[in-house]
Protein backbone atom coordinates (compact mmCIF):
# COMPACT_ATOMS: atom_id res chain seq x y z
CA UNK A 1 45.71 -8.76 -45.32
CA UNK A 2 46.48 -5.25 -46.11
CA UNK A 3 48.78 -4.39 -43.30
CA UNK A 4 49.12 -0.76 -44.44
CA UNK A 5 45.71 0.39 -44.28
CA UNK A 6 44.46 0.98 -40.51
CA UNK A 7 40.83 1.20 -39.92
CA UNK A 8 38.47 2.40 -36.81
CA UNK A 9 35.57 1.35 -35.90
CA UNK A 10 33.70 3.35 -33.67
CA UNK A 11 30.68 2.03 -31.99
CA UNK A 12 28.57 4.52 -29.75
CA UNK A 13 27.93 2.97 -26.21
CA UNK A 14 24.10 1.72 -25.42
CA UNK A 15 23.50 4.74 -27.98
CA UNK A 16 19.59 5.52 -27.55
CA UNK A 17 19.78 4.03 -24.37
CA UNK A 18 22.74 6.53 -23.23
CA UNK A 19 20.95 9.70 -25.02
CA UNK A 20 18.15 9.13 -22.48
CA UNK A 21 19.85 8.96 -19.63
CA UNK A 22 22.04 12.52 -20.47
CA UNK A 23 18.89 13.92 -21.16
CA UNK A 24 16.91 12.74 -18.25
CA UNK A 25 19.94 12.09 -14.89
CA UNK A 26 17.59 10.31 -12.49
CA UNK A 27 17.43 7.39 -15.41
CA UNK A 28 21.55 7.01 -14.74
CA UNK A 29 22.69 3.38 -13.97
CA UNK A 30 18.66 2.19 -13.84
CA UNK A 31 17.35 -0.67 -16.42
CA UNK A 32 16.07 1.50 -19.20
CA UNK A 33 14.78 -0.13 -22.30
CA UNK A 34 14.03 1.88 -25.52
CA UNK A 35 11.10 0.94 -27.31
CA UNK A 36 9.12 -2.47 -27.07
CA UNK A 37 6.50 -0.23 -25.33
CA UNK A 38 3.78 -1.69 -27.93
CA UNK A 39 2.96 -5.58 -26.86
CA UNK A 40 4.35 -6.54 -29.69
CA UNK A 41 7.33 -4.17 -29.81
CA UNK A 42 11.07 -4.75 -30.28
CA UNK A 43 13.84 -3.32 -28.35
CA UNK A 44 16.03 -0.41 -30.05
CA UNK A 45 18.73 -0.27 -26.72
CA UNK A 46 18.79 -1.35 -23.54
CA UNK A 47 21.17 0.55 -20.91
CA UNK A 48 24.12 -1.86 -19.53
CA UNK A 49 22.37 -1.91 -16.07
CA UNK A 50 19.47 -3.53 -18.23
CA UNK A 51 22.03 -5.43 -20.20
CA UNK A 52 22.53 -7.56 -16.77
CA UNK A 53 19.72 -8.86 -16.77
CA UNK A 54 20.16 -10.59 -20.24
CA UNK A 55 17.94 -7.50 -22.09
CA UNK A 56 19.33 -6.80 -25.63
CA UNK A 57 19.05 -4.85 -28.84
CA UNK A 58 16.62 -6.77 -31.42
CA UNK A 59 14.53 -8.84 -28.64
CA UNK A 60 11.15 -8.66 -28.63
CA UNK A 61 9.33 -7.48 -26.09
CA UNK A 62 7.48 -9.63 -24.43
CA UNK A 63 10.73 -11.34 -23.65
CA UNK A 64 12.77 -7.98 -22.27
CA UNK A 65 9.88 -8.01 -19.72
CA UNK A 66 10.34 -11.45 -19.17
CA UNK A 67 13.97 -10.92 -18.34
CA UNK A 68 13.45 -7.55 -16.73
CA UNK A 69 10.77 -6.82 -15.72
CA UNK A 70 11.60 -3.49 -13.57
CA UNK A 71 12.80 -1.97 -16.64
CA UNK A 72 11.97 1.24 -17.56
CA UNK A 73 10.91 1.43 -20.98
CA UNK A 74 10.64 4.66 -22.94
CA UNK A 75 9.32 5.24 -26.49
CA UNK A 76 12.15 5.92 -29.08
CA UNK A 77 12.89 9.12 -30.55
CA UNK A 78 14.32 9.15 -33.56
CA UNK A 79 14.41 12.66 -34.71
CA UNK A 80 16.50 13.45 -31.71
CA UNK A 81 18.59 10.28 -32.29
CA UNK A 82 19.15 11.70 -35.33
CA UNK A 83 20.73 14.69 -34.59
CA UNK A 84 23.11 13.37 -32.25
CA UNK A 85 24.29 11.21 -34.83
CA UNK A 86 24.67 14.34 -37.29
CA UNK A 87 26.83 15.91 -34.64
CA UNK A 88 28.80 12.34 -33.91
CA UNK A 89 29.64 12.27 -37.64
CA UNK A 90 30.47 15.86 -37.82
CA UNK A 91 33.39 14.57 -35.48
CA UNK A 92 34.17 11.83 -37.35
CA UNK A 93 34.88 14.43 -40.21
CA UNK A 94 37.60 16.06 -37.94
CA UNK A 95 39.43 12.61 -38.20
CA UNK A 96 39.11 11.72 -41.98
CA UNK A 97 37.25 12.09 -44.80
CA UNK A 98 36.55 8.27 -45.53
CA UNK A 99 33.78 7.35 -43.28
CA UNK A 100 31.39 4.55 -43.64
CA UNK A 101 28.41 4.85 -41.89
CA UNK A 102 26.55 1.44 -40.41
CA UNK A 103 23.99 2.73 -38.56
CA UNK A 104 22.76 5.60 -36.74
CA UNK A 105 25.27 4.88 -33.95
CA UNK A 106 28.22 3.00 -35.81
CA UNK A 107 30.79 3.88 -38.33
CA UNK A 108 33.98 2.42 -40.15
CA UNK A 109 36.48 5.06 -40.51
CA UNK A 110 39.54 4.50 -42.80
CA UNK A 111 42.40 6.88 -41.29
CA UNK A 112 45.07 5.95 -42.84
CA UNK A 113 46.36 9.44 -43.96
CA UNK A 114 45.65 10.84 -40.63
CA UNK A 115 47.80 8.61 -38.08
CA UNK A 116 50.67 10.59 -38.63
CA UNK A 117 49.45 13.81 -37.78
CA UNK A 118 48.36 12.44 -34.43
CA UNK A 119 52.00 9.94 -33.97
CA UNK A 120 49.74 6.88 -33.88
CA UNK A 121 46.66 5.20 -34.04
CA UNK A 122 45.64 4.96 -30.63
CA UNK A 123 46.53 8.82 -30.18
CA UNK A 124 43.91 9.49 -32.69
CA UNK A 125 41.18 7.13 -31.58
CA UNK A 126 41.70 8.79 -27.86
CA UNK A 127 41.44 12.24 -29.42
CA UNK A 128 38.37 11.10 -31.20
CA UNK A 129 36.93 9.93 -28.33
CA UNK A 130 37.42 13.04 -26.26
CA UNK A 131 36.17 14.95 -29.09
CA UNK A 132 32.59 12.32 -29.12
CA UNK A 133 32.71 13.38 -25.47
CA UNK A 134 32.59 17.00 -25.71
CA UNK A 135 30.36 17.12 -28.46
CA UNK A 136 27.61 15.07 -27.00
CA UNK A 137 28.53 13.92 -23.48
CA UNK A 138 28.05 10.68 -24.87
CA UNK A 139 31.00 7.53 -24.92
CA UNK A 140 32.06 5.64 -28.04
CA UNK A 141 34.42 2.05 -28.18
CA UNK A 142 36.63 2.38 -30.76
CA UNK A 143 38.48 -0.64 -32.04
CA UNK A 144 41.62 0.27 -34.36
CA UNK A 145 43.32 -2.81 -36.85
CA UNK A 146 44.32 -3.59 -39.96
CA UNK A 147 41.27 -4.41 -41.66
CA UNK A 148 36.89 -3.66 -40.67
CA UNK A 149 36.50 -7.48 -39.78
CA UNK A 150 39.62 -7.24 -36.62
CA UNK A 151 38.40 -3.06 -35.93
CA UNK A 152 34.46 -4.68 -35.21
CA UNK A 153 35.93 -7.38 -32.89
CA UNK A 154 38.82 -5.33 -30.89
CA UNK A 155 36.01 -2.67 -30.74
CA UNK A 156 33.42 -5.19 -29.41
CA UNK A 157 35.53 -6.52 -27.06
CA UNK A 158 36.44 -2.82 -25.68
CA UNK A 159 33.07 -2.08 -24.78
CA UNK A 160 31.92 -0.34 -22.92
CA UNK A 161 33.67 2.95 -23.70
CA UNK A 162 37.01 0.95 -24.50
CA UNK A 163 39.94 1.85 -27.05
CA UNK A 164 41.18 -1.33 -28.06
CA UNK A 165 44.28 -1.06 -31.19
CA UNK A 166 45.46 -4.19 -32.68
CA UNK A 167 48.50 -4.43 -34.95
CA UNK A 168 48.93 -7.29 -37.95
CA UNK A 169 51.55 -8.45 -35.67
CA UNK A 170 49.25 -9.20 -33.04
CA UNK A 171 46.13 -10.67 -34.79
CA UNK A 172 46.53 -13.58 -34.44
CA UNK A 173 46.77 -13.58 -30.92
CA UNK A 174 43.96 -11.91 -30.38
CA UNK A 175 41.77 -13.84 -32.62
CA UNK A 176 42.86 -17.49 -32.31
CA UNK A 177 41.22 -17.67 -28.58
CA UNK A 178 37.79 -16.46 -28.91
CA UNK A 179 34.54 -18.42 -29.37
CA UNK A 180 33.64 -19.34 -33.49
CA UNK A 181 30.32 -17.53 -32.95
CA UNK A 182 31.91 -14.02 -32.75
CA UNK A 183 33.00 -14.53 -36.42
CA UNK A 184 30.90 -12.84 -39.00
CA UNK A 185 28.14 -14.75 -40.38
CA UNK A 186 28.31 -17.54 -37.90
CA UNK A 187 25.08 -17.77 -37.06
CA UNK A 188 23.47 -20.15 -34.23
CA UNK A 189 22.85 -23.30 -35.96
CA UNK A 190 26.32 -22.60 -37.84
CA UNK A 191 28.20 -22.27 -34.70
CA UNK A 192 26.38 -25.60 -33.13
CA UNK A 193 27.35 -27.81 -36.09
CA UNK A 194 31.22 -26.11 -35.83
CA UNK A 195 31.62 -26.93 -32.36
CA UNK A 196 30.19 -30.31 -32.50
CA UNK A 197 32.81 -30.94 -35.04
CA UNK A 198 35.27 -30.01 -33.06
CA UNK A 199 35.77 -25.93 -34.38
CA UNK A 200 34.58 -24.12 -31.36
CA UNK A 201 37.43 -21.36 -31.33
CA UNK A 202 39.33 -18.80 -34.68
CA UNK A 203 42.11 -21.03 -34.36
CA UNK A 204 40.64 -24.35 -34.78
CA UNK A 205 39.10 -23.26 -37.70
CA UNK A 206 42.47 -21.81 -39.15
CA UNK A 207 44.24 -24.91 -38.56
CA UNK A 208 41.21 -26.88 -40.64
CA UNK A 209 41.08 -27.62 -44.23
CA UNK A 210 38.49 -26.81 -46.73
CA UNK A 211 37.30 -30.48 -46.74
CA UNK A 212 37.37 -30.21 -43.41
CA UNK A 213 34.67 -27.64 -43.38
CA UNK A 214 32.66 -27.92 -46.47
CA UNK A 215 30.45 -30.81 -45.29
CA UNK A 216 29.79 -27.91 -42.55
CA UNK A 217 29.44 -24.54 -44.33
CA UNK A 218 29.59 -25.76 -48.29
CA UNK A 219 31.20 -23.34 -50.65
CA UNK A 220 32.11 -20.84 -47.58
CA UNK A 221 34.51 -23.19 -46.04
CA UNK A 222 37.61 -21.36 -47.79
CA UNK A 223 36.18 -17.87 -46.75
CA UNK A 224 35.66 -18.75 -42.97
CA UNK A 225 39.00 -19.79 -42.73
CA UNK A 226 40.36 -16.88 -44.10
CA UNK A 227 38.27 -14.92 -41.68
CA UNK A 228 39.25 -16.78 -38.75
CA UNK A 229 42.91 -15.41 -40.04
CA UNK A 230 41.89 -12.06 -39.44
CA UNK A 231 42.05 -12.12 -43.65
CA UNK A 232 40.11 -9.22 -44.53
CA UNK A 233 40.98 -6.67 -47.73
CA UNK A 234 37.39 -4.83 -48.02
CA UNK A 235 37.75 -0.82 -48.00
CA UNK A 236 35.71 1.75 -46.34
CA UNK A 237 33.36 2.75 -48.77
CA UNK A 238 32.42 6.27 -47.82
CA UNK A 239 28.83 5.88 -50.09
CA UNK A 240 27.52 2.61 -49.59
CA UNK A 241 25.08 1.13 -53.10
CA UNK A 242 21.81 0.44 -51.40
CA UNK A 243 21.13 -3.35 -52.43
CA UNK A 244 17.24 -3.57 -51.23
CA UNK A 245 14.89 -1.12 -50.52
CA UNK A 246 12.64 -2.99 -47.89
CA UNK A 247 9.98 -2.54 -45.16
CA UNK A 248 8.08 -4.96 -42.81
CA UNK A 249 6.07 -3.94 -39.66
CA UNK A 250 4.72 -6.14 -36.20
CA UNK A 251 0.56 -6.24 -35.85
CA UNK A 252 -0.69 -5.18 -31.94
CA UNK A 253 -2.42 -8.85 -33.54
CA UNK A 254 -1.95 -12.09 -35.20
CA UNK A 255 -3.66 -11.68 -38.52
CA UNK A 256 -4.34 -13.74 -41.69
CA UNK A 257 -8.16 -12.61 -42.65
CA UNK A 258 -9.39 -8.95 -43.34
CA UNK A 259 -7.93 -5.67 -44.37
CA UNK A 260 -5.51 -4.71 -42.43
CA UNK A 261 -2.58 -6.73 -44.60
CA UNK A 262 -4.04 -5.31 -47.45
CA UNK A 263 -3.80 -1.97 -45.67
CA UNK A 264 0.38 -2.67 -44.04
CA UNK A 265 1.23 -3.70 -47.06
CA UNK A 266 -0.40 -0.50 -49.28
CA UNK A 267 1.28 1.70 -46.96
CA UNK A 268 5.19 -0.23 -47.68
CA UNK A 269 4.68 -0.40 -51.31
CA UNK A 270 4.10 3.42 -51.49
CA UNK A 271 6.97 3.75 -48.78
CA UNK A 272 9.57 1.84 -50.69
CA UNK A 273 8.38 3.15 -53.89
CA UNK A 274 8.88 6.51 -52.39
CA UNK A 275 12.38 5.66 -51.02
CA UNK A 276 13.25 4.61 -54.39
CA UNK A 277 12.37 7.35 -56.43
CA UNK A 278 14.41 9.92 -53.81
CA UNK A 279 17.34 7.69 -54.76
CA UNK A 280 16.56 7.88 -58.12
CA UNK A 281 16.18 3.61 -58.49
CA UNK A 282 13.92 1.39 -59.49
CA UNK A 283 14.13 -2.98 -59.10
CA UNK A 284 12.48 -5.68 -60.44
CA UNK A 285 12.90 -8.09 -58.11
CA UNK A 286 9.55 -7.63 -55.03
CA UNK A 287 9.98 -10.36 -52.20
CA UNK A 288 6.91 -10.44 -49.50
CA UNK A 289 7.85 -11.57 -45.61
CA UNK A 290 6.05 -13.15 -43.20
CA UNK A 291 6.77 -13.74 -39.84
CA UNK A 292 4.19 -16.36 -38.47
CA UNK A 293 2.71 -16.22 -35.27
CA UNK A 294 2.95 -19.68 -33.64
CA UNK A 295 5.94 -20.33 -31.72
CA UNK A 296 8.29 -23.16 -32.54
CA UNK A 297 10.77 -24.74 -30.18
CA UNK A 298 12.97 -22.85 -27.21
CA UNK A 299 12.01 -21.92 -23.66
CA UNK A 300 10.19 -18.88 -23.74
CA UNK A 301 11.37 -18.77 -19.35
CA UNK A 302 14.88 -19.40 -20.29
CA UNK A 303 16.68 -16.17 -18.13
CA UNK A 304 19.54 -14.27 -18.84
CA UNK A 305 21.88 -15.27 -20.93
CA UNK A 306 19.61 -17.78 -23.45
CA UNK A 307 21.72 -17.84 -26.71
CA UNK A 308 19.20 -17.21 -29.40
CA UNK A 309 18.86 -21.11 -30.41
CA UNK A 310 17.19 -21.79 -27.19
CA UNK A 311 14.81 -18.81 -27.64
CA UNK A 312 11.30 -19.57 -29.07
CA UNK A 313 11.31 -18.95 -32.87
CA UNK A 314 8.78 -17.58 -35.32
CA UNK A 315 9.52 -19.02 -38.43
CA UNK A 316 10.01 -16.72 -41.38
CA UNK A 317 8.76 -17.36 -45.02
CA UNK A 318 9.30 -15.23 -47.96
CA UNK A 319 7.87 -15.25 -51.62
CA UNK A 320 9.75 -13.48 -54.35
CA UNK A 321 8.43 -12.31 -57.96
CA UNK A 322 11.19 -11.04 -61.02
CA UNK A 323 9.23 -8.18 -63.06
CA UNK A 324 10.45 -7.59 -66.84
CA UNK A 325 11.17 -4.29 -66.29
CA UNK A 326 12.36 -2.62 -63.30
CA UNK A 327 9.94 -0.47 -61.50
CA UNK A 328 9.52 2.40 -59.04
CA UNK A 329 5.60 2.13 -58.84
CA UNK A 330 3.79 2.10 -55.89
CA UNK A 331 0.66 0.50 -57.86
CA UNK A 332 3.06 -2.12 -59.37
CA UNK A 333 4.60 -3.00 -56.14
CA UNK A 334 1.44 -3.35 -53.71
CA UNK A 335 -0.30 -5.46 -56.91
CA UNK A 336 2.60 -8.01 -56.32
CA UNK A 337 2.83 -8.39 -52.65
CA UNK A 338 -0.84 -8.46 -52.57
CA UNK A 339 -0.81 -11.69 -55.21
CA UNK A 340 2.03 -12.84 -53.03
CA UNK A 341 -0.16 -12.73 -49.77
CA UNK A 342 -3.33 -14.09 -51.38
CA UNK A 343 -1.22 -17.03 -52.61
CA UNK A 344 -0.21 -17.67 -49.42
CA UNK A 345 -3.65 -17.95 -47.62
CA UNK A 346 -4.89 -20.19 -50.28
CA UNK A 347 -1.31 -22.75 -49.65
CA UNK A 348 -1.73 -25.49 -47.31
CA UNK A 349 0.74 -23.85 -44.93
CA UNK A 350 -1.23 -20.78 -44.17
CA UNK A 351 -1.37 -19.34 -40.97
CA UNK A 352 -1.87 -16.91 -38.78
CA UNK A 353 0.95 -13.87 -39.27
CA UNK A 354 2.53 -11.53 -36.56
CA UNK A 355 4.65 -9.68 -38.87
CA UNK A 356 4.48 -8.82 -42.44
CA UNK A 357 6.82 -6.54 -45.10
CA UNK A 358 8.28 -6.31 -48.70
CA UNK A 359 11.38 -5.68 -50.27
CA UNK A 360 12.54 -4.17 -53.56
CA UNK A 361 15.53 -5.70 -54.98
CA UNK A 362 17.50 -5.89 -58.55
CA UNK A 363 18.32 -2.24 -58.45
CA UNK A 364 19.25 -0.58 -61.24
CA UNK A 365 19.77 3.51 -61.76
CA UNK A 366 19.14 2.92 -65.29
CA UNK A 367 16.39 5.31 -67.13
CA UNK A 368 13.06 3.48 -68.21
CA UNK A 369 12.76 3.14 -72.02
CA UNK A 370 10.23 5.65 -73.68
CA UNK A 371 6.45 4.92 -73.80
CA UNK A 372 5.83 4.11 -77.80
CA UNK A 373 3.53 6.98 -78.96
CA UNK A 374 -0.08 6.14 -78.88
CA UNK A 375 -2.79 5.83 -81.65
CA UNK A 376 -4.16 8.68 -82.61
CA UNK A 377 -7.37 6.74 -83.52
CA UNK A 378 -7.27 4.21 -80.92
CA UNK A 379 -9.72 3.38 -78.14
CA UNK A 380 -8.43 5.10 -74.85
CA UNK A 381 -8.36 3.86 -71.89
CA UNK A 382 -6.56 0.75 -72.72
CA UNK A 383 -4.55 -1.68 -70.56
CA UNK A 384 -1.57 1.15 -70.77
CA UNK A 385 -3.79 3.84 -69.45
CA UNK A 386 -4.24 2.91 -65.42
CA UNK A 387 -0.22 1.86 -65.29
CA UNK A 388 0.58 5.27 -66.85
CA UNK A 389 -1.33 7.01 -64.97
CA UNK A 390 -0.22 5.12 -61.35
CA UNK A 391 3.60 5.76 -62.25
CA UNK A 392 2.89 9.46 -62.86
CA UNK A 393 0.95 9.74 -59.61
CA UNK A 394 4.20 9.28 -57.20
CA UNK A 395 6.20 11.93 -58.27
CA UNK A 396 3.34 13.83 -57.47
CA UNK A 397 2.67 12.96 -54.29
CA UNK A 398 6.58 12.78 -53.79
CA UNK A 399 6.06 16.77 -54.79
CA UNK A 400 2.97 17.64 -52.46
CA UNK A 401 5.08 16.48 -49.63
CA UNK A 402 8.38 18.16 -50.06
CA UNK A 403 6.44 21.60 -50.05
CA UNK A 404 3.54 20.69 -47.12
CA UNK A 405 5.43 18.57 -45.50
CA UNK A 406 5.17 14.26 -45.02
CA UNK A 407 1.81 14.37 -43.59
CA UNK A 408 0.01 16.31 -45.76
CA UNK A 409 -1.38 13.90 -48.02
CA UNK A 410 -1.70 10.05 -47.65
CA UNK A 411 -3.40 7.06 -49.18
CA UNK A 412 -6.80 6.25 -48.12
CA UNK A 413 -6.28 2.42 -47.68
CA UNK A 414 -2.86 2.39 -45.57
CA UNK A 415 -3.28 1.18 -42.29
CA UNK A 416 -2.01 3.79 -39.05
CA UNK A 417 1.59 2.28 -39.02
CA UNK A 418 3.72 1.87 -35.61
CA UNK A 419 6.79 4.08 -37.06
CA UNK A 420 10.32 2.50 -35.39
CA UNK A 421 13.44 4.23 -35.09
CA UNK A 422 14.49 1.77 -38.20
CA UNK A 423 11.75 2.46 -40.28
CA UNK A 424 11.94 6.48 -39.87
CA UNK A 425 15.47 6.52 -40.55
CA UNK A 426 15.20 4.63 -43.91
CA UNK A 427 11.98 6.97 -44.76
CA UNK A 428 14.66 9.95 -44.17
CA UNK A 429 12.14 11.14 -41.42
């Protein structure tokens, strides 16, 4: 552990969910629910007084009305999410320069250098979170430790609106108690086969051995324990390396014939392509997603507080395809999700899909290497021609919309999309 750096983590409280209720008082200490107001929708926040009922961030919703249904659910708006986050990090500025960003809502702030022009750490995060006040009327937990991995946790634990400081000295103590599924990347089935083996809590795992735990979590079993340590030396990296470019949207209907994949999935190829020629990137690696639509296992009327291995699941299944040369191609991209999708109907596993999206991965910033200069005397319009012609055609459109604006020109075979707060904010909309 690096016990000289000291790192905040500021989380913003019910964020959309708290933005509504400022803006709109009679919606104060009622169950409101932000987005999920499609059938097939997902929630973006869920106020605490909805967060009783067992309603969280990331369920779908037809299971938030399940749980709740009273709940008052309001489309999300992500432009004016957006700004309030502008004016959240323009406080985080005031504090230090080395600021992380993890979301709209959620930040890692190295201040180090500043602690001693406030006399400690916990002076600074109170400051901070007077400032988030003012600024936006708003509350943000703030968790203050060592290292990001203890500054999540103390800040988690805060919430809401708490200002929780841990010192290396105290770590330990704070960790060893609490439940193995708080510890990053313990996932459900993870945490199951831990505490069957007798690792329910940090400090069982710390006192375990690598043999102990590799018939459990294979190669990771020296990493967890570390983690359960509180063993964490990764920096704030003010200007995080995208490492996938991706998209994936629900359908109002389960779908496996017709044009409407064809359609989702022209509209994310000339999305991500889009993305990735902002950031100046191309990949070769293009991985399709499917969500299928029949439920397996859990108890869809399981209330409350259902830990997500008792919900109903809908499997996931992705294909993945390695290109030669990297690419930033719309045309490219849709060709290859499109094979992807028709090899999937034709496999004896096909079935109906709910959800469906694409990902761009292998990044590189590298330049492409020169066209070879063509025949003077040959035929034209050879296998070169329609490629060149596609990867030239982005840029342009990439060009019409900077001047008119993002709706001014589209493609004709991409399907009316449901735009979430997610998707918007990685379109830089």
């Amino acid at each position: 552990m690096n016990a000289s750096r000291t790192i905040l983590h500021a989380d913003m409280d019910a964020f959309f969910a708290s933005i509504e209720e400022r803006d709109r008082p009679e919606l104060r200490g009622l169950p409101v629910i932000v987005g999920a107001v499609a059938a097939r929708g997902v929630v973006a926040a869920a106020s605490y007084a909805a967060r009783q009922y067992g309603v969280r961030s990331a369920m779908p919703g037809f299971r938030a009305r399940e749980l709740c249904p009273q709940g008052i659910f309001l489309p999300s708006d992500i432009k004016k999410y957006a700004r309030v986050s502008a004016q959240i990090h323009e406080v985080f500025e005031e504090f230090t320069p080395c600021i992380e960003p993890l979301a709209l809502d959620e930040a890692f702030l190295d201040i180090t250098g500043s602690v001693p022009h406030y006399g400690s750490a916990e002076a600074l995060a109170g400051a901070l979170k007077r400032r988030v006040r003012e600024a936006t009327e708003l509350t943000v937990s703030c968790g203050v430790a060592p290292n990001k991995l203890v500054a999540k946790l103390a800040c988690s634990l805060g919430k809401p609106d708490g200002l929780y400081c841990v010192t290396a000295g105290n770590v330990r103590a704070l960790l060893d108690p609490l439940p193995i599924r708080r510890l990053f990347g313990v996932g459900p089935v993870t945490e199951a086969a831990l505490v069957k083996a007798g690792f329910a809590t940090f400090a069982a795992v710390t006192r375990a051995s690598v043999a102990d735990l590799a018939p459990i979590v294979g190669e990771r079993a020296s990493e967890l324990i570390a983690l359960a340590r509180g063993e964490d030396d990764r920096p704030v990296v003010p200007d995080r390396a995208a490492k996938s470019y991706g998209e994936e949207n629900t359908f109002e209907q389960d779908q496996l014939e017709g044009d409407l994949v064809t359609r989702a999935l022209t509209g994310h190829a000339h999305a991500v392509a889009r993305r990735l020629r902002r950031d100046c990137l191309r990949g070769r690696t293009i991985t399709l997603k499917l969500r299928l639509a029949r439920r397996r296992g859990g108890s869809p009327n399981r209330v409350a507080e259902a830990m997500p291995r008792e919900m109903p699941r809908y499997p996931l299944r992705t294909r993945s395809v390695s290109l030669e040369h990297a690419t930033d191609d719309a045309a490219v991209i849709r060709k290859v999700v499109l094979d992807l999708f028709q090899e999937f109907r034709r496999s004896p596993q096909a079935e109906p899909i709910r959800l469906i999206g694409l990902a761009v991965t292998n990044l590189t910033d590298e330049l492409p290497a020169p066209e070879p200069q063509l025949d003077l005397f040959a035929a034209t319009g050879g296998e070169r021609a329609p490629q060149s012609r596609s990867a030239k055609l982005g840029p342009a459109l990439d060009a019409i919309r900077a001047r008119f604006g993002q709706n001014a020109i589209g493609v004709a075979t991409q399907a009316p999309e449901k735009l979430t707060p997610s998707l918007q904010k990685k379109r830089g909309e």
